[in-house]
Protein backbone atom coordinates (compact mmCIF):
# COMPACT_ATOMS: atom_id res chain seq x y z
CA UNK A 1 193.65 -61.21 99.84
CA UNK A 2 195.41 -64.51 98.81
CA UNK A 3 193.88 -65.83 102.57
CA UNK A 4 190.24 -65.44 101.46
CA UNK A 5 190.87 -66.93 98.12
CA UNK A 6 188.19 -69.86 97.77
CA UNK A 7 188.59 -73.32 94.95
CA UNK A 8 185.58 -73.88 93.59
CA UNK A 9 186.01 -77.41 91.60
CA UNK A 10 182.79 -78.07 90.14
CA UNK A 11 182.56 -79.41 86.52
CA UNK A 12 179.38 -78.51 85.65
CA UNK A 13 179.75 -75.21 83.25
CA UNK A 14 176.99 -74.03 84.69
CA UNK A 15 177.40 -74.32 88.49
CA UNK A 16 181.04 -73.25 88.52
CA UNK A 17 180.09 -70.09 86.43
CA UNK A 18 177.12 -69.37 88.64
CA UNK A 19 179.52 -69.83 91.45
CA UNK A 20 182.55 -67.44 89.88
CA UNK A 21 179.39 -64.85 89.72
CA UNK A 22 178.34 -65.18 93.23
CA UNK A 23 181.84 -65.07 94.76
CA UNK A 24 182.57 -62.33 92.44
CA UNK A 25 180.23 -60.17 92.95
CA UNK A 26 180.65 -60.60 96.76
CA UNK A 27 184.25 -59.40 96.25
CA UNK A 28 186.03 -62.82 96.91
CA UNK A 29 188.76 -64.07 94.91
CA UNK A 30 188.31 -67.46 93.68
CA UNK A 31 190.28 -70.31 91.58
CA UNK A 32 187.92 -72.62 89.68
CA UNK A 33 188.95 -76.18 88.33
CA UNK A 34 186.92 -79.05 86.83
CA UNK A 35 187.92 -82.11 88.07
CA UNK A 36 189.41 -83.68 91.11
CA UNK A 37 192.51 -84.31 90.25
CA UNK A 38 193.03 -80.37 89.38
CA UNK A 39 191.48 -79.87 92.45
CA UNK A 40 194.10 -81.25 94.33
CA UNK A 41 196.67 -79.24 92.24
CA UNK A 42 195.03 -76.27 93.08
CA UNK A 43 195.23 -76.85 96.83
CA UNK A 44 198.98 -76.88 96.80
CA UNK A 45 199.73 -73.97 94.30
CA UNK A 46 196.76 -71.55 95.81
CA UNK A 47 196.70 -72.42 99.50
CA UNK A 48 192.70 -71.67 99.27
CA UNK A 49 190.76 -70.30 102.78
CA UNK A 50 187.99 -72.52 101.62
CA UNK A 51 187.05 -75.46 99.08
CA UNK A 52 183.65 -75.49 97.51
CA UNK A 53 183.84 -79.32 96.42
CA UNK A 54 181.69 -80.88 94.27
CA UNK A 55 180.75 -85.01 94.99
CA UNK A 56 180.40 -86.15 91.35
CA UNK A 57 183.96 -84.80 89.37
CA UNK A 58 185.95 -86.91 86.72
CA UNK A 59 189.19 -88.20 87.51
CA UNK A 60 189.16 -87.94 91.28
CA UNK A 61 185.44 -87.30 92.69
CA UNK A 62 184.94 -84.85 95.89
CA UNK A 63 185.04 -87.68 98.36
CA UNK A 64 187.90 -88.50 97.65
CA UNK A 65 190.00 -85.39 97.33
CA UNK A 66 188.72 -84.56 100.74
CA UNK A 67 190.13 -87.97 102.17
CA UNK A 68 193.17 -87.51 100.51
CA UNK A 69 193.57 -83.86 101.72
CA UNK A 70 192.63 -85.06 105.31
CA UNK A 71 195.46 -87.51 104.95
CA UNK A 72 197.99 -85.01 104.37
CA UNK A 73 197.14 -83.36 106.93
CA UNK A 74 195.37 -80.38 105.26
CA UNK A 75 192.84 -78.86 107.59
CA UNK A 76 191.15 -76.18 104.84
CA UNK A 77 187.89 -76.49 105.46
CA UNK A 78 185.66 -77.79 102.37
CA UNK A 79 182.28 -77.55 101.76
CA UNK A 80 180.75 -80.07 99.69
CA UNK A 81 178.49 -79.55 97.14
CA UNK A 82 175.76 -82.76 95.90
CA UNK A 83 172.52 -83.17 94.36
CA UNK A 84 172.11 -86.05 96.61
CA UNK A 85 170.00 -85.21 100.08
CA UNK A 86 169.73 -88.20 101.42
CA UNK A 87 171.09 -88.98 105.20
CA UNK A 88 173.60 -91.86 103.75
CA UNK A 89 175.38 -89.03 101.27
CA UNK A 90 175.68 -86.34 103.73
CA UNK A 91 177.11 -89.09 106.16
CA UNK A 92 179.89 -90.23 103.37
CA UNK A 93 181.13 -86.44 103.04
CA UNK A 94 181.51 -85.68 106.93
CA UNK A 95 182.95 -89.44 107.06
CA UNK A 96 185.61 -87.61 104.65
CA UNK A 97 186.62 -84.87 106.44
CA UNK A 98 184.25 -82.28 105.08
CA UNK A 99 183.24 -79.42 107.32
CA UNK A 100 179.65 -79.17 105.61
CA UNK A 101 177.99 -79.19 102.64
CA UNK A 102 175.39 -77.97 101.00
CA UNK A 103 172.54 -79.52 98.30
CA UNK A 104 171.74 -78.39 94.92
CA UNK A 105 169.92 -76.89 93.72
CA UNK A 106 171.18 -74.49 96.73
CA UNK A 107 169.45 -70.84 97.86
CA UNK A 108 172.19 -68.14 97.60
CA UNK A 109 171.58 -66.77 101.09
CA UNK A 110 172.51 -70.58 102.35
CA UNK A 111 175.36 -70.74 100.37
CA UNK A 112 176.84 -67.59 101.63
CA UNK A 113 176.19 -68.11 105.23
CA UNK A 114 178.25 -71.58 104.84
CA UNK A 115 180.88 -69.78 103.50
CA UNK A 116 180.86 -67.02 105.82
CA UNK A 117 180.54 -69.57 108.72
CA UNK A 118 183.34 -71.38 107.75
CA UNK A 119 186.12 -68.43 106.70
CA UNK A 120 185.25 -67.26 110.40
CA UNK A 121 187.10 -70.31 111.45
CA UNK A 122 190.01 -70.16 109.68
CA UNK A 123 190.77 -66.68 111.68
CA UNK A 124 190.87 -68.52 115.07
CA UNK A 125 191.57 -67.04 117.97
CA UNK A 126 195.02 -67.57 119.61
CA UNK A 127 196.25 -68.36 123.02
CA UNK A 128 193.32 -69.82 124.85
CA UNK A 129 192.58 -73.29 126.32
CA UNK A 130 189.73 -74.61 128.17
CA UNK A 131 189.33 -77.99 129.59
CA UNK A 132 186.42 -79.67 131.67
CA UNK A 133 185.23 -83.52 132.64
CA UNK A 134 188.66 -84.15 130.16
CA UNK A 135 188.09 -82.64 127.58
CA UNK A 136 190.64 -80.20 126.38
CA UNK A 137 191.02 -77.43 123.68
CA UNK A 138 193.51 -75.44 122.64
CA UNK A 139 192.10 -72.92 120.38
CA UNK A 140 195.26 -71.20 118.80
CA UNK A 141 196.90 -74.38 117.57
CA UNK A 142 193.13 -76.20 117.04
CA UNK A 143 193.55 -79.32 119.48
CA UNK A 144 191.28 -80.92 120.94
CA UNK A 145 192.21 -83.92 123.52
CA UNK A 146 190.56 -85.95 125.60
CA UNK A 147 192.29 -87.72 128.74
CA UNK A 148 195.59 -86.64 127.29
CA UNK A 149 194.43 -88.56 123.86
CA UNK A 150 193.85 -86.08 120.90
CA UNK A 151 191.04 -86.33 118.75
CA UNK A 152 191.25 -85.97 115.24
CA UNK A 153 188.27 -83.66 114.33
CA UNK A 154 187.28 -81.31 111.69
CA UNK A 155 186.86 -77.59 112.23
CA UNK A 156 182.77 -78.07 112.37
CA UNK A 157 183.44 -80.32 114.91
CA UNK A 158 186.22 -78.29 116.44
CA UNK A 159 183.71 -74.85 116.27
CA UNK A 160 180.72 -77.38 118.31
CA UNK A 161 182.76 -78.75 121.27
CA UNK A 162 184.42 -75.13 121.50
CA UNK A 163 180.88 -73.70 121.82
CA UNK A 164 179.55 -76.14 124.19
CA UNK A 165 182.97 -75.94 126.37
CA UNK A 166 182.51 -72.46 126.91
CA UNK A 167 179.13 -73.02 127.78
CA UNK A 168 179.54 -75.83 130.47
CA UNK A 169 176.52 -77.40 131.98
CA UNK A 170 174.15 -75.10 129.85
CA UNK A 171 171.80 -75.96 127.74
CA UNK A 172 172.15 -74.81 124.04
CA UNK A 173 169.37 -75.11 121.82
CA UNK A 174 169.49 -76.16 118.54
CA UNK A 175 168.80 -72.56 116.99
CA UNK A 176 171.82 -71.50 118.80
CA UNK A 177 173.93 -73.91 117.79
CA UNK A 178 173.32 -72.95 114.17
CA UNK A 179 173.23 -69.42 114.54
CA UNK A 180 177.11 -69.81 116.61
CA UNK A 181 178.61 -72.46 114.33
CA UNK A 182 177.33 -72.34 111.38
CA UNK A 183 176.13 -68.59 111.28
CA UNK A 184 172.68 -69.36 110.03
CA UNK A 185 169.59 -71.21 111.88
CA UNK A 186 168.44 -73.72 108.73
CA UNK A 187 165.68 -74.98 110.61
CA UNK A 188 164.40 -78.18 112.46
CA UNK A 189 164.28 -80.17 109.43
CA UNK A 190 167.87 -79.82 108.77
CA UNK A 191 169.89 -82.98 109.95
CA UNK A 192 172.93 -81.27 109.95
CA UNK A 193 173.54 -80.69 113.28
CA UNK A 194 172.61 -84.22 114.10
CA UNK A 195 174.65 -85.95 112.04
CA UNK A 196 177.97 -83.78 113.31
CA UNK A 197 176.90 -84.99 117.09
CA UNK A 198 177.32 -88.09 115.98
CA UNK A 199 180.28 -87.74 114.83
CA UNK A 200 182.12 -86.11 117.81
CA UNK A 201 180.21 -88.69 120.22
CA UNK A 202 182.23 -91.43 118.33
CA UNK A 203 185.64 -89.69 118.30
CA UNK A 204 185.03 -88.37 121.72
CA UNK A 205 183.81 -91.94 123.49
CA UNK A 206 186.36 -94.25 121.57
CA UNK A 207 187.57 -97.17 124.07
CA UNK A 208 184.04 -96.80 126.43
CA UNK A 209 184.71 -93.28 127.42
CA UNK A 210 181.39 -92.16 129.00
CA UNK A 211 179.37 -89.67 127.25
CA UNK A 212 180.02 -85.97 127.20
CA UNK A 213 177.28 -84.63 124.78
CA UNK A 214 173.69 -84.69 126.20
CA UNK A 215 170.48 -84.51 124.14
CA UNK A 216 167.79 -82.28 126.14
CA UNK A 217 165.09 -83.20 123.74
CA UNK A 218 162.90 -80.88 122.38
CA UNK A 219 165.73 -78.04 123.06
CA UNK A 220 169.82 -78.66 121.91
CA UNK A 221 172.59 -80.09 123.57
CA UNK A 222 174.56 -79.68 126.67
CA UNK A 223 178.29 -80.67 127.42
CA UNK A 224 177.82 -82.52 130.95
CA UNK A 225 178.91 -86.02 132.23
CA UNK A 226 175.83 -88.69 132.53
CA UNK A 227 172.92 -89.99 130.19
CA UNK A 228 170.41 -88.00 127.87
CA UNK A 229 167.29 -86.41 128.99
């Protein structure tokens, strides 16, 4: 189906053959390009379900075709690929607008949860809102608002506060966070998680709006007005 199609723009050789492989033999379809600028081409002729982007392309690099896709608007999600783990690198490509990413050299059973993780959420479900202390989703048309103000956030994000709004007051641990959002636990070294808190804290406590998301250290995260535990 044209709606699980998936770009992989990689320009390693390599990579982007060991990637046709993997998707192929897991029966997706798949459109493969070299650089970012073809990237970008791609995305408007092939309407992709997913991007698997890599960081360092020629012309255009990954970071920046997923800021100029998040300018226009496009919500597809994209997973980046780097060879770069540090905390500043994984930072720049969620400041871009990517849902996740993923390091190389990766393990193929991380690589497909991501992807699996991440085509769930293009299926959303339709019709139902939620709100508390707010906070406000619509889940068909994948809105999220606070005080009346929307909030510009990526499905990751989106997939997190959902979670934790349907979950009110209670405490979700970190292992269920993974397993729910992203489909696969990846461990307490793994910053992911983390870094996407972050993230939503900013959006969601722009112009001194008190916080939302609690830390319960040692366990997860709760979605409840006051201060961390």
């Amino acid at each position: 189906m044209e709606s699980q199609t998936i770009l992989i723009a990689e320009d390693d050789p390599e990579v982007r053959q060991a990637l046709e492989r993997i998707l192929g033999f897991e029966g997706y379809s798949f459109v493969s390009v070299a650089d970012g600028a073809a990237a970008l081409e791609a995305v408007k002729s092939h309407h992709p379900a997913l991007i698997l982007l890599d960081v360092m392309m020629p012309f255009v690099n990954g970071l920046e075709v997923c800021r100029t896709l998040r300018s226009r608007g496009d919500r597809t999600p994209i997973l980046m690929l780097t060879a770069r783990e540090e905390v500043p690198d994984r930072v720049a490509g969620l400041d871009a607008g990517a849902d996740d990413y993923v390091a190389k050299p990766f393990a193929l059973d991380e690589l497909l949860a991501r992807i699996r993780a991440l085509l769930r959420r293009n299926d959303p479900e339709t019709g139902d809102t939620f709100e508390a202390h707010g906070l406000g989703l619509d889940i068909g048309r994948r809105i999220a608002t606070r005080d009346g103000r929307e909030i510009d956030v990526t499905k990751t994000e989106f997939e997190l506060l959902e979670l934790l709004l349907r979950n009110d007051g209670l405490v979700l641990s970190r292992s269920t966070l993974y397993e729910r959002v992203w489909g696969y636990d990846f461990g307490e070294d793994s910053k992911s998680l983390d870094v996407h808190i972050s993230y939503l804290r900013r959006k969601l406590e722009e112009d001194g709006a008190p916080r939302l998301i609690q830390t319960v250290r040692g366990v997860g995260y709760v979605l409840r007005p006051g201060v961390d535990q």
